[in-house]
Protein backbone atom coordinates (compact mmCIF):
# COMPACT_ATOMS: atom_id res chain seq x y z
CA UNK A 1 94.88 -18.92 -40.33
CA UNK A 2 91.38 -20.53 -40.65
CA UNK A 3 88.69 -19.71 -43.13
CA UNK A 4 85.47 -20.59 -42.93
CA UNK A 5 82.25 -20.10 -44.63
CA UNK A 6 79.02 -19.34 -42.81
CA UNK A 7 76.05 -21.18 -43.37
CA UNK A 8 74.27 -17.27 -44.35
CA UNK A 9 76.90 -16.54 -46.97
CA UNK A 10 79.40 -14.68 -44.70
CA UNK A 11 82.86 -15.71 -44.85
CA UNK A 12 85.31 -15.83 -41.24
CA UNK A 13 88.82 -15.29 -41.22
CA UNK A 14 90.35 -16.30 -38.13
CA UNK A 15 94.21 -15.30 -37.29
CA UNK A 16 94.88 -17.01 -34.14
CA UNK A 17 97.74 -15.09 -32.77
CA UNK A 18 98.17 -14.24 -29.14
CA UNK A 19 97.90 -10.38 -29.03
CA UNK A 20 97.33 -7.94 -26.14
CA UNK A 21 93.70 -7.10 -28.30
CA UNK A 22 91.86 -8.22 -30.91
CA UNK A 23 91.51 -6.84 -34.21
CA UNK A 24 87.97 -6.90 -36.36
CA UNK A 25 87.04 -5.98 -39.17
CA UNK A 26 83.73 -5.94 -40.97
CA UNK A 27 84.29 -5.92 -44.91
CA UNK A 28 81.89 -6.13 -47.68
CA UNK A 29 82.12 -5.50 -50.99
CA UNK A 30 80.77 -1.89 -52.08
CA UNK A 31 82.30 1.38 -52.94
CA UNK A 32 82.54 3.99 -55.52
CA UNK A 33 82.75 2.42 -58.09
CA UNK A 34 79.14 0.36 -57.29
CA UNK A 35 77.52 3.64 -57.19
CA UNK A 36 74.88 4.58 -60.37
CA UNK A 37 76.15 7.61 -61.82
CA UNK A 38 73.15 9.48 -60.04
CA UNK A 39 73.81 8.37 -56.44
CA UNK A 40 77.48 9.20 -57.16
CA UNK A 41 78.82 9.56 -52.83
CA UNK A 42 76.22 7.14 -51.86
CA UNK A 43 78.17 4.05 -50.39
CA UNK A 44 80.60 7.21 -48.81
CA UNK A 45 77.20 8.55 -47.05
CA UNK A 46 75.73 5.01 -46.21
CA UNK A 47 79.29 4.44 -44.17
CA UNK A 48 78.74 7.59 -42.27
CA UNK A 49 75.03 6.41 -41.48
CA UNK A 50 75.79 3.13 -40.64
CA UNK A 51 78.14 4.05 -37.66
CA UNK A 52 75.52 7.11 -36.82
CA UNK A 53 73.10 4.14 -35.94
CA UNK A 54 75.48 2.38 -34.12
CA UNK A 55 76.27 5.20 -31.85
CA UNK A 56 72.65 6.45 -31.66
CA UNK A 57 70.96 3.31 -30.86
CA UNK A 58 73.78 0.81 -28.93
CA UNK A 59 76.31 3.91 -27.97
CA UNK A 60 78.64 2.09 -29.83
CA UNK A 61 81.68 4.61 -28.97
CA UNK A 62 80.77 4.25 -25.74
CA UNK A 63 81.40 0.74 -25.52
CA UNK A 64 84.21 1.03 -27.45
CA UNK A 65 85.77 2.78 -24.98
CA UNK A 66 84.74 0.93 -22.13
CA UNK A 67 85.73 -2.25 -23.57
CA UNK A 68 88.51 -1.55 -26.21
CA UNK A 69 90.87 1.05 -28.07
CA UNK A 70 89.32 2.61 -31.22
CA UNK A 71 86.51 1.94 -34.12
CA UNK A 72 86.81 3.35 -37.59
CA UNK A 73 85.50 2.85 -41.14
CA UNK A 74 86.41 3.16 -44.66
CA UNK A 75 84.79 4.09 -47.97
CA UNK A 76 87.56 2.74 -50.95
CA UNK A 77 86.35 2.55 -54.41
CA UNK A 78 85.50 -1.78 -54.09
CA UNK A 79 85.30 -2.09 -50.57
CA UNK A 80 83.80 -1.01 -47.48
CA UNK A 81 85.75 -1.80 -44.16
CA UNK A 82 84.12 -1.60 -40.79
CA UNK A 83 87.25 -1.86 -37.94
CA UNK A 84 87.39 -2.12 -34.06
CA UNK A 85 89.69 -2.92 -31.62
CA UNK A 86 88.99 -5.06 -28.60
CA UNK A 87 90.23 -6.82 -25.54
CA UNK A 88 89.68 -10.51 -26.24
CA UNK A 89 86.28 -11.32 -23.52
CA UNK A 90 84.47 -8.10 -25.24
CA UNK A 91 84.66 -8.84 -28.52
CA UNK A 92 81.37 -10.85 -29.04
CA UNK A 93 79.76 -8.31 -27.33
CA UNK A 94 80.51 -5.80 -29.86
CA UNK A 95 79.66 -8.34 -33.19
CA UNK A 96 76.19 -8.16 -31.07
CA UNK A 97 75.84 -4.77 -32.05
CA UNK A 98 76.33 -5.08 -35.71
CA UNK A 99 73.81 -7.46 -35.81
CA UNK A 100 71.39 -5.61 -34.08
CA UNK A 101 72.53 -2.92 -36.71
CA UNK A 102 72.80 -4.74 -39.51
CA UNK A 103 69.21 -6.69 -39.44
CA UNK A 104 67.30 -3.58 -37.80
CA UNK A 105 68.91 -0.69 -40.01
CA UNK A 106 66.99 2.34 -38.95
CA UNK A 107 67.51 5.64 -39.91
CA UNK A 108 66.93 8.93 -37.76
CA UNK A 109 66.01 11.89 -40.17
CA UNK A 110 67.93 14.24 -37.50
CA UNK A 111 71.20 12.11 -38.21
CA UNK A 112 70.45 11.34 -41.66
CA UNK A 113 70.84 15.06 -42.79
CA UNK A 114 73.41 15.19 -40.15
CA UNK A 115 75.66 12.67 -41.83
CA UNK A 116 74.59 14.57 -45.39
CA UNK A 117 76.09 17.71 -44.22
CA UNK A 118 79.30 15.81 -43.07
CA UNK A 119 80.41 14.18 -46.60
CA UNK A 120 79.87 16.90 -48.33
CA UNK A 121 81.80 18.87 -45.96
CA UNK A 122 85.04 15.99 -46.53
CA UNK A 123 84.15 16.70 -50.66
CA UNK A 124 84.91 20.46 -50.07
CA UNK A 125 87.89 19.88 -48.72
CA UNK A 126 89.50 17.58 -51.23
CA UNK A 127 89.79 20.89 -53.32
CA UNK A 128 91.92 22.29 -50.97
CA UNK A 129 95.51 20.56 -51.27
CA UNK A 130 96.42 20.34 -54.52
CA UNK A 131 98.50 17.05 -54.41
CA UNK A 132 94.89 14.93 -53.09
CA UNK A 133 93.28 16.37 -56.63
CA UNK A 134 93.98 14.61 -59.08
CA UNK A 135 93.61 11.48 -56.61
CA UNK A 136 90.43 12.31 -55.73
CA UNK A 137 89.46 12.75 -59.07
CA UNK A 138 90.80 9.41 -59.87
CA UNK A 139 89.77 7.21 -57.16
CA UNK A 140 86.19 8.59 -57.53
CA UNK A 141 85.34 7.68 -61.07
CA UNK A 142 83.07 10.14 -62.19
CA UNK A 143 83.43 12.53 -59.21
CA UNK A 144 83.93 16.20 -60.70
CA UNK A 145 86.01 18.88 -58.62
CA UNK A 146 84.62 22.20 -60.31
CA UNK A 147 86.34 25.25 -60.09
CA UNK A 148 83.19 26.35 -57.01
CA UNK A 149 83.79 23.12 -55.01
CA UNK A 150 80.59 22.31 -55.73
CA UNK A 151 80.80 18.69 -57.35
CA UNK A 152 78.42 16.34 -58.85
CA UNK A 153 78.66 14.07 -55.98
CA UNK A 154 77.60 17.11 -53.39
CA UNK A 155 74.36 17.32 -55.44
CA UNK A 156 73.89 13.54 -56.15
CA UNK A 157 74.10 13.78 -51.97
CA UNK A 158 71.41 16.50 -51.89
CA UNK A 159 69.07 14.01 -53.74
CA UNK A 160 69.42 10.92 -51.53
CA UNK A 161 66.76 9.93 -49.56
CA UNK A 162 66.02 6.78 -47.18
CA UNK A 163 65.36 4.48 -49.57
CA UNK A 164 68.40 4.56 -51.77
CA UNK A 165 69.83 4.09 -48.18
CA UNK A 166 68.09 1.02 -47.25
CA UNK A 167 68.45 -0.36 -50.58
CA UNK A 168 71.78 0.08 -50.07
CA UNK A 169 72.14 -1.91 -46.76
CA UNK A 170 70.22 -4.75 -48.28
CA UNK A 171 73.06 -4.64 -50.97
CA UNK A 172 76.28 -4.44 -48.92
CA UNK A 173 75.06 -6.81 -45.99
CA UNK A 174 73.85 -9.98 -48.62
CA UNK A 175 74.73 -13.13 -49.24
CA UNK A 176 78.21 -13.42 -50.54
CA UNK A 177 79.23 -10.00 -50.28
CA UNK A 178 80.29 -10.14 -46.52
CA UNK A 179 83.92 -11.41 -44.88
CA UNK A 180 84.55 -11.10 -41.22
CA UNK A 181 88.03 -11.26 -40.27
CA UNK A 182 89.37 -11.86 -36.40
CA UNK A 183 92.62 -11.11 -35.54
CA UNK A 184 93.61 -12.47 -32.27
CA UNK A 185 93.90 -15.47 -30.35
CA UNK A 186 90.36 -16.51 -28.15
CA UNK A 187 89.10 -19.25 -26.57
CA UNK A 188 87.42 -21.82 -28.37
CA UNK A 189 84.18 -21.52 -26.82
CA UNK A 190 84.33 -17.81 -27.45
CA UNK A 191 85.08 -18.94 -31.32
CA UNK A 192 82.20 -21.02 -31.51
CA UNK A 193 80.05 -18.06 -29.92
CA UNK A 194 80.93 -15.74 -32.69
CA UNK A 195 80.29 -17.95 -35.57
CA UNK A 196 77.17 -18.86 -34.14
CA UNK A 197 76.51 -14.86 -33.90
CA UNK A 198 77.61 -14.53 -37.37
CA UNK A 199 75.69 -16.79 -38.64
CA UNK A 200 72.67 -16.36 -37.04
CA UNK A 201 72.31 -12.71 -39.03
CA UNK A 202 69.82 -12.85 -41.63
CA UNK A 203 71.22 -11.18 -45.18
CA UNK A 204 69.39 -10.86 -48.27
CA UNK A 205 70.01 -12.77 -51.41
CA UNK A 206 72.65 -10.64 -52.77
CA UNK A 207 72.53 -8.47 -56.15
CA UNK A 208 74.52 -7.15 -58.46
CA UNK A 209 75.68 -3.59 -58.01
CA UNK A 210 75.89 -1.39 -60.44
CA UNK A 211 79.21 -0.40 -61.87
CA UNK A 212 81.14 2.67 -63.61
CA UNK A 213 83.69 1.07 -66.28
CA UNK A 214 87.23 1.44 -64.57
CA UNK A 215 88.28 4.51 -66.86
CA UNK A 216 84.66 6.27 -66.96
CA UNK A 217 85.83 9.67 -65.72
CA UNK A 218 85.00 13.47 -66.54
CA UNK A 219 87.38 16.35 -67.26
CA UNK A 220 88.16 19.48 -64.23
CA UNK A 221 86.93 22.31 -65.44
CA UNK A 222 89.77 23.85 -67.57
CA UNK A 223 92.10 22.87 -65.04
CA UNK A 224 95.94 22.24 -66.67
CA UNK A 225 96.03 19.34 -65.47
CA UNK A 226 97.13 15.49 -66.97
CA UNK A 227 97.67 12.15 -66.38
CA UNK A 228 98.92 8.77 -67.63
CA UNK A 229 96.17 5.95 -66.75
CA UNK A 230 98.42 2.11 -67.19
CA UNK A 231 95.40 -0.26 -67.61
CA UNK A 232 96.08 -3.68 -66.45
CA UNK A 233 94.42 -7.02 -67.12
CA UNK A 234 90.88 -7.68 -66.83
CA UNK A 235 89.78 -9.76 -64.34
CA UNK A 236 93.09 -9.71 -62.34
CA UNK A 237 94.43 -12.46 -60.17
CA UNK A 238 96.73 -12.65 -56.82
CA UNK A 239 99.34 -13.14 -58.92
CA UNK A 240 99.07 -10.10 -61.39
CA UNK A 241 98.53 -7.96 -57.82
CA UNK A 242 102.12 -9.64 -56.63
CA UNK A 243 103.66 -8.33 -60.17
CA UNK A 244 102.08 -5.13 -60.09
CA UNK A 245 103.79 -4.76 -56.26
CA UNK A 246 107.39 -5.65 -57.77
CA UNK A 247 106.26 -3.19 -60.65
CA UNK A 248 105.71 -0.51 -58.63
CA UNK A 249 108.63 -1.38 -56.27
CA UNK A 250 111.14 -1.11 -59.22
CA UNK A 251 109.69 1.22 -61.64
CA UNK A 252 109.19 4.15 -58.52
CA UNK A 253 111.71 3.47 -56.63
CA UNK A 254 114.03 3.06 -59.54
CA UNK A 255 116.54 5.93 -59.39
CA UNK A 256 117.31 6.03 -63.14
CA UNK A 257 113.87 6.00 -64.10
CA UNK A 258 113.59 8.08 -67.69
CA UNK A 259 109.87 9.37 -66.23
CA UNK A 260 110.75 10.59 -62.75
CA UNK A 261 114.03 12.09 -63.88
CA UNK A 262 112.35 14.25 -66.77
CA UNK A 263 109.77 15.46 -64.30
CA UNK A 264 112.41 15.82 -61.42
CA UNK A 265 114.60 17.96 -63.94
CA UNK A 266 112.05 19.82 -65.17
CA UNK A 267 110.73 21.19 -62.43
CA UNK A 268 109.40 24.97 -63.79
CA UNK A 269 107.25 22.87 -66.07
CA UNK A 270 105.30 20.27 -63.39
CA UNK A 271 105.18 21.01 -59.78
CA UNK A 272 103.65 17.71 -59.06
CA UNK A 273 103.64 14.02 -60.25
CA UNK A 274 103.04 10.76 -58.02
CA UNK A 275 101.52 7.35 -58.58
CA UNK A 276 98.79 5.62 -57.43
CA UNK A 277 97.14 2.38 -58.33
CA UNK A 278 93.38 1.54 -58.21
CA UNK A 279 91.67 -1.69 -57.64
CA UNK A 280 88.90 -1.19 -60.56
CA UNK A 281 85.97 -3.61 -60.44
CA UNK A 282 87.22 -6.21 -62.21
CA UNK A 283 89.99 -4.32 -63.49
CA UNK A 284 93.38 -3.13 -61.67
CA UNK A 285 94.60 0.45 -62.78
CA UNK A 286 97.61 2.26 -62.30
CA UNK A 287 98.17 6.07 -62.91
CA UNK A 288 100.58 8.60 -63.00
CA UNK A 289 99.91 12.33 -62.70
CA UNK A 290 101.01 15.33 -63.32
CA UNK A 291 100.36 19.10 -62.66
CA UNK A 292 101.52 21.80 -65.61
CA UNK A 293 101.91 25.52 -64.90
CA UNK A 294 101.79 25.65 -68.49
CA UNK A 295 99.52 23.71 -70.34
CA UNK A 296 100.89 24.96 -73.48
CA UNK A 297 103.97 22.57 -72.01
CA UNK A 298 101.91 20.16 -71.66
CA UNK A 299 101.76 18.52 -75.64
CA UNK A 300 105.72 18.16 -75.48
CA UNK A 301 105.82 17.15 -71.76
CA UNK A 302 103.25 13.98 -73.23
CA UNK A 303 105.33 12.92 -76.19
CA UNK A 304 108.76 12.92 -74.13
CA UNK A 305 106.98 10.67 -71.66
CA UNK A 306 105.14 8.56 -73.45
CA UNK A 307 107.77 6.62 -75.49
CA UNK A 308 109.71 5.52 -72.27
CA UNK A 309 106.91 4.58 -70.10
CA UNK A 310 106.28 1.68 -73.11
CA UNK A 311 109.80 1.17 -73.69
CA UNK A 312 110.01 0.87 -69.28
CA UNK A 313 111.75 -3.00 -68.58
CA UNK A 314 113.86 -4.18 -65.55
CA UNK A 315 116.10 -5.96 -65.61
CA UNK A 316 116.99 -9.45 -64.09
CA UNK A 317 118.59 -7.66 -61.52
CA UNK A 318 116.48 -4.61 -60.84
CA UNK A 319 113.39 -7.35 -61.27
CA UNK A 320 115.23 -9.04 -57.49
CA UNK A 321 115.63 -5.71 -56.02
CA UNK A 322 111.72 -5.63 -56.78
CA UNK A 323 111.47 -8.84 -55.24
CA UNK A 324 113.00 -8.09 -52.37
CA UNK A 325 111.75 -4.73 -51.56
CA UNK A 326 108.20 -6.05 -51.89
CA UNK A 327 109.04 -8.74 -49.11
CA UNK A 328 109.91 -5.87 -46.74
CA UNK A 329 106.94 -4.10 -47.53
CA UNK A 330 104.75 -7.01 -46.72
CA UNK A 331 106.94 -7.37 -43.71
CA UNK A 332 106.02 -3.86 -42.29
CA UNK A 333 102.63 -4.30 -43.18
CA UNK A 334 102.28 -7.30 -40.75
CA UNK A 335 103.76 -5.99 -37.99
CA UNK A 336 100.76 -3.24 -37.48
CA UNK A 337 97.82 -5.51 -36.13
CA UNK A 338 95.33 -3.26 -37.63
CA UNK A 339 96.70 -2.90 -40.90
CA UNK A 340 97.27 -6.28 -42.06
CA UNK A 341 94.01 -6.92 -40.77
CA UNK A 342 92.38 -4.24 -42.68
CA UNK A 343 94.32 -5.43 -45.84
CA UNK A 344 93.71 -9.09 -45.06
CA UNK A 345 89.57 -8.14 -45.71
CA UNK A 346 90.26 -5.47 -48.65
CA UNK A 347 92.17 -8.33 -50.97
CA UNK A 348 89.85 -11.24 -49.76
CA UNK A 349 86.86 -8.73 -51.25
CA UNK A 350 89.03 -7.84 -54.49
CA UNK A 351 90.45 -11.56 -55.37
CA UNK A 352 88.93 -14.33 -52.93
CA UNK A 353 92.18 -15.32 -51.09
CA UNK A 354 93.23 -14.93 -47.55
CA UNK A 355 95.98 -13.21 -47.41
CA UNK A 356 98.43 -15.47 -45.35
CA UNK A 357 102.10 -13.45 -45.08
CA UNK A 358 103.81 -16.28 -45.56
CA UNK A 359 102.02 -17.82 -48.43
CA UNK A 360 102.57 -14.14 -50.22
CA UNK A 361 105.93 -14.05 -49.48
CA UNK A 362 106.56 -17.61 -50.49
CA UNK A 363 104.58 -16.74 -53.80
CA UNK A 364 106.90 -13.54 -54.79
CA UNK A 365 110.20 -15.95 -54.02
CA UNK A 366 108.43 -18.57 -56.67
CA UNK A 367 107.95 -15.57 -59.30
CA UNK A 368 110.20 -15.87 -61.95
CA UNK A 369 111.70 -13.24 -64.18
CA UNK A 370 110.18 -14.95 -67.76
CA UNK A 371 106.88 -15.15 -65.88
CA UNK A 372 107.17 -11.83 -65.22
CA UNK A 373 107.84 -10.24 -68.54
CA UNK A 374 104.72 -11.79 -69.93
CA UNK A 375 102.95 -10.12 -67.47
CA UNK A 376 104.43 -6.92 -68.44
CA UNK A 377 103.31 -7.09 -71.95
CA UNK A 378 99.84 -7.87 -70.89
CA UNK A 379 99.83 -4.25 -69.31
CA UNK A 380 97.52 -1.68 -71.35
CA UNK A 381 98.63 1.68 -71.62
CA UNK A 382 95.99 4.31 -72.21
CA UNK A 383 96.60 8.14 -71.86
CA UNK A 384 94.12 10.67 -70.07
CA UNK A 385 94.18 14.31 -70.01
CA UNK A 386 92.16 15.37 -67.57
């Protein structure tokens, strides 16, 4: 694995493995929670807009086809992840397009309402399977699901206009705020070519978005609904992330858990409770959640909880079968080419390391058990009702 950093502010990641295709992704940092709370969905509509271009002007799908598999894009709550797939000669020829893109970001009115109808069409339909609600509601900070579908972020859409777009653009392709990562053995000659591309786009000096406070979020509309927000450490490094991974790996997964067997047990009083963990700007959040039938259950249903999710400690023992579970998992995740690379941008973004499999894997071996206590009972626990 090589990393490099461009002479305009970009950082490369270069996996040199011999594949049948390349893998690219496009990451910059950007996402819900860098939205103002009145352009709430705006970083969600600027991803739809910046592929519209791409297809409008350079018939990027086109090419796609012509030269490679498949092209998608992703809206998380820090990040913003641009992704193609491409036969190793073609794959310069497709950077070439995101630069045209990228330092000539123009913006069709046809497309642009286009694109406006389209997320708020993907916002209606959050409403519509139960178990993505609370999620939703989650992920988004600040994103309201009322009882009409109609949600804040729907009107915040309505109000957008060009220039909160191209202010936008100026803000997610700056200085510093970009990583490139290349998955897939090519020439060198062909290397040197795209990091001469790369760095021959001009980006802005970069600026500070603005941020929601991990935990800024509104209540459903009378919905009887709950759940448990876990706040980590502020300011969270590789290390806490590795924790949280054996955390969740023995705490979920762990059959005698006193949280999932009261919920499992009870089932007349919640038909619903998973987990789900958030990468908070500068924070790292996980949550449990629950659905009542009966919110009159649901004061009881808190207290019975409550006292063993703080009590919650593994042992030696179940802290190894963490270990060694979360090896697997980062196992898996390497083997799918477009995955790893994917993740390989998302965690550069959230903590400024490459993520190198076998560096990770040597780092959850190193963790100790003592280590790994403290780090427990630096966890924050905070309940929400929503």
């Amino acid at each position: 694995m090589r990393l490099k950093h461009l002479t305009n502010g970009m950082d490369l990641i270069y996996i040199p493995v011999k594949t049948f295709y390349n893998t690219v992704v496009v990451g910059a940092r950007g996402g819900y929670a860098y939205d103002a709370n009145d352009e709430i969905g705006l970083n969600h509509l600027y991803e739809h807009v910046f592929i519209a271009m791409l297809e409008r002007l350079y018939k990027y799908g086109e090419k796609i086809e012509k030269y490679g598999f498949s092209q998608n894009a992703f809206t998380f709550n820090s990040a913003m992840l641009f992704y193609f797939e491409q036969y190793r000669d073609s794959v310069l020829n497709i950077l070439k397009l995101f630069k045209k893109n990228i330092e000539k970001f123009m913006v069709d009115p046809k497309d642009f309402n286009i694109e406006k109808a389209s997320v708020k069409n993907e916002i209606s339909n959050w409403g519509k399977n139960y178990e993505n609600l609370i999620f939703d509601v989650v992920k988004r900070k600040g994103f309201v699901l009322a009882r009409n579908k109609r949600t804040d972020t729907q009107r915040n859409i309505n109000r957008l206009n060009f220039f909160s777009l191209l202010r936008e653009h100026n803000n997610i392709f700056s200085k510093g705020n970009v990583v490139v990562i290349l998955y897939g053995k090519v020439p060198e000659k062909t290397f040197d070519k795209i990091v001469d591309l790369l760095e021959s786009i001009k980006l802005p000096e970069g600026y500070e978005p603005n941020k929601f406070a991990v935990g800024d979020y509104r209540k459903i509309h009378k919905r009887n609904d709950t759940g448990i927000i876990i706040y980590n450490v502020k300011n969270p490094t590789f290390e806490d992330y590795l924790c949280e991974i054996i955390y969740k790996n023995t705490m979920v997964s762990y059959d005698d858990s006193m949280l999932f067997n009261f919920v499992r047990n009870r089932k007349r009083l919640a038909y619903n409770v998973d987990y789900e963990e958030i990468d908070g700007v500068g924070e790292r959040v996980f949550y449990f959640s629950f659905a009542f039938k009966n919110k009159n259950m649901l004061k009881d249903v808190m207290n019975e909880i409550k006292n063993p999710l703080r009590k919650f400690k593994q042992t030696k023992a179940e802290f190894n079968k963490g270990k060694k579970r979360a090896i697997i998992e980062f196992y898996k995740d390497a083997m799918d080419q477009s995955n790893f690379a994917l993740d390989l941008a998302y965690y550069y973004i959230l903590y400024g390391e490459a993520l190198d499999i076998h560096k990770i894997i040597n780092k959850i071996n190193a963790l100790k058990y003592e280590d790994y206590k403290k780090w427990l009972r630096k966890i924050k626990w905070k309940k929400l009702i929503l």
